[in-house]
C-alpha atoms as a PDB file:
ATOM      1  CA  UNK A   1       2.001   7.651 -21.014  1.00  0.00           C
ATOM      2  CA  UNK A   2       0.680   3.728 -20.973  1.00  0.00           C
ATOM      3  CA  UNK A   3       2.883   0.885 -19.565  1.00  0.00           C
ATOM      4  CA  UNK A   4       1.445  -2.345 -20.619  1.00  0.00           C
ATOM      5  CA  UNK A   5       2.830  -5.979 -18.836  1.00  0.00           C
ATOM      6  CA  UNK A   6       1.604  -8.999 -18.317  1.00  0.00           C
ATOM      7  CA  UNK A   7       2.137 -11.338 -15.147  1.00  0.00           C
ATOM      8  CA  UNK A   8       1.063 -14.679 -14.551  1.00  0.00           C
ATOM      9  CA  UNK A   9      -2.536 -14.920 -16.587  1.00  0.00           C
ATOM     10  CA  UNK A  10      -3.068 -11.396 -16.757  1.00  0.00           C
ATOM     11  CA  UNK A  11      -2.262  -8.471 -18.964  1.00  0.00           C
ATOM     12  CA  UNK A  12      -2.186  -5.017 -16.927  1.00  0.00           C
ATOM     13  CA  UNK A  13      -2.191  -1.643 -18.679  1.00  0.00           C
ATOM     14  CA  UNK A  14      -1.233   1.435 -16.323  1.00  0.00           C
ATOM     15  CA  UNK A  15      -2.276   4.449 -17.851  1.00  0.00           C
ATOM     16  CA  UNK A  16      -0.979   8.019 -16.466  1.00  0.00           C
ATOM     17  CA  UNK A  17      -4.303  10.338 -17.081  1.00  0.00           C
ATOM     18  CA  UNK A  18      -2.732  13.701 -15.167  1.00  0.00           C
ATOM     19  CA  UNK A  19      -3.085  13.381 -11.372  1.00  0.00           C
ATOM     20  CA  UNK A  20      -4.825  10.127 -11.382  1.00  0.00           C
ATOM     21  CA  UNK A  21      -3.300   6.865 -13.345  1.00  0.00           C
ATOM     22  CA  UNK A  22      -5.416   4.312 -14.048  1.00  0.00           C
ATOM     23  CA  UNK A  23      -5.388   0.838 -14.090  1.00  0.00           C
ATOM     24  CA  UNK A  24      -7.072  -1.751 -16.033  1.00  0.00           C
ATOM     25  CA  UNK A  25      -7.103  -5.491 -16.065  1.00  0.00           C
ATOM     26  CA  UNK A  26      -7.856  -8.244 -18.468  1.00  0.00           C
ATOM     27  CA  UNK A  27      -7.340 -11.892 -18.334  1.00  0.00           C
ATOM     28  CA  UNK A  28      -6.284 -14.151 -20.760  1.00  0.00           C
ATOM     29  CA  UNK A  29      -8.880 -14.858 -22.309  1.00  0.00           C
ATOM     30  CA  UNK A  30      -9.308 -10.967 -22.693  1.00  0.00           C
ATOM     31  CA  UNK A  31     -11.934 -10.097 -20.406  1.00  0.00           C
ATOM     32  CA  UNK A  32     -11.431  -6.862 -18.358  1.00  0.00           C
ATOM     33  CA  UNK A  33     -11.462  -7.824 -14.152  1.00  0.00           C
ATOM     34  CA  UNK A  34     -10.353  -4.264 -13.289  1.00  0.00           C
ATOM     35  CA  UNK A  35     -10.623  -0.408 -14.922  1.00  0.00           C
ATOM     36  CA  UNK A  36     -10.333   1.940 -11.988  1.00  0.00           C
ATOM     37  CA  UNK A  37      -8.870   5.226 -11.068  1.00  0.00           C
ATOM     38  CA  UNK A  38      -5.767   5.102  -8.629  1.00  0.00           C
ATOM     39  CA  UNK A  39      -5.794   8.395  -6.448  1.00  0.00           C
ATOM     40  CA  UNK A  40      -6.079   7.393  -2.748  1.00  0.00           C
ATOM     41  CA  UNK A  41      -5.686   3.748  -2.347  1.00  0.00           C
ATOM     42  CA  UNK A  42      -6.319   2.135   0.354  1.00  0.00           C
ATOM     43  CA  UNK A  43      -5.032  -1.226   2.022  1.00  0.00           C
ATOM     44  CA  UNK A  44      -8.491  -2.748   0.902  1.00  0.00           C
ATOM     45  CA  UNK A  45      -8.457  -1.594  -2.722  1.00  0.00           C
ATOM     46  CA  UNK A  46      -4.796  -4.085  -3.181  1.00  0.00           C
ATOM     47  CA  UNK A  47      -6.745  -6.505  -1.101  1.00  0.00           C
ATOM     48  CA  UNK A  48      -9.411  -6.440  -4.013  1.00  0.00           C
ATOM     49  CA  UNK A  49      -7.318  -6.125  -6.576  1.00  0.00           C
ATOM     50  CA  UNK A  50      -5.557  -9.104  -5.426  1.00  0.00           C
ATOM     51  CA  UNK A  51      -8.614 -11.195  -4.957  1.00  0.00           C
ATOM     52  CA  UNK A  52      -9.926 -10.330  -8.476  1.00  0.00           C
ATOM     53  CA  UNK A  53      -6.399 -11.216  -9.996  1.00  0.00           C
ATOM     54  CA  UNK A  54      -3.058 -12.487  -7.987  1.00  0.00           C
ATOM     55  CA  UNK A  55      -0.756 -10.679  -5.222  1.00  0.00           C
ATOM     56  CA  UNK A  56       2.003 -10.590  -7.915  1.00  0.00           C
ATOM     57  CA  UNK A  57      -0.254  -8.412 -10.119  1.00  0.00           C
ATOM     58  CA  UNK A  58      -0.774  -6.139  -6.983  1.00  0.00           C
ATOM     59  CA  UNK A  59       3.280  -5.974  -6.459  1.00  0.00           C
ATOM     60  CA  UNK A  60       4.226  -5.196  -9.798  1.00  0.00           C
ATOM     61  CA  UNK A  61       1.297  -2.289  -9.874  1.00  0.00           C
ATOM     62  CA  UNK A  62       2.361  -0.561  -6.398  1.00  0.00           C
ATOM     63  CA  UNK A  63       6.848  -1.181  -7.595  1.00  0.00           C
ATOM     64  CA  UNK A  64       5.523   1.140 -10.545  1.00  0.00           C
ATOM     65  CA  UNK A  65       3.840   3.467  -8.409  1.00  0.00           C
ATOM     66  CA  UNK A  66       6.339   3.732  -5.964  1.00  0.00           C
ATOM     67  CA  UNK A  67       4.311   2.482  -3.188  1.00  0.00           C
ATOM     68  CA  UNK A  68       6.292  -0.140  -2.035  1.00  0.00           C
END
C-alpha cells in the first residue's frame, strides 16, 4: 500500500514495505530531501525530518502512523 500527499511545498509518499514503511520526500521542484525506513524513530529523526522539510510534514507523517 502507498499513500501519496502533499503539504505545503512538498509531496510525501508513505509506502507500507511489511514491518517497516517507508517514507520519501521530494520538493517541488521534484528533488527527493528524504527516502528512509521508519522502524524505531526517535525524537531526533522528526527533528530532522522537520529541519529538512516543515513541522507540518512531520505531523501529517506521525497522524498516519498513529504516533501522535
Amino acid at each position: 500500500m502507498s499513500t501519496m500527499f502533499k503539504v505545503g511545498d512538498f509531496f510525501v509518499r508513505l509506502r507500507d514495505q511489511g514491518e517497516r514503511p517507508k517514507l520519501t520526500i521530494w520538493n517541488n521542484n521534484g528533488t527527493k530531501i528524504v527516502s528512509e525506513f521508519i522502524s524505531s524513530t526517535t525524537p531526533n529523526f522528526w527533528v530532522q525530518i522537520a529541519k529538512l522539510t516543515s513541522q507540518e510534514v512531520v505531523d501529517k507523517v506521525q497522524s498516519l502512523l498513529g504516533e501522535k
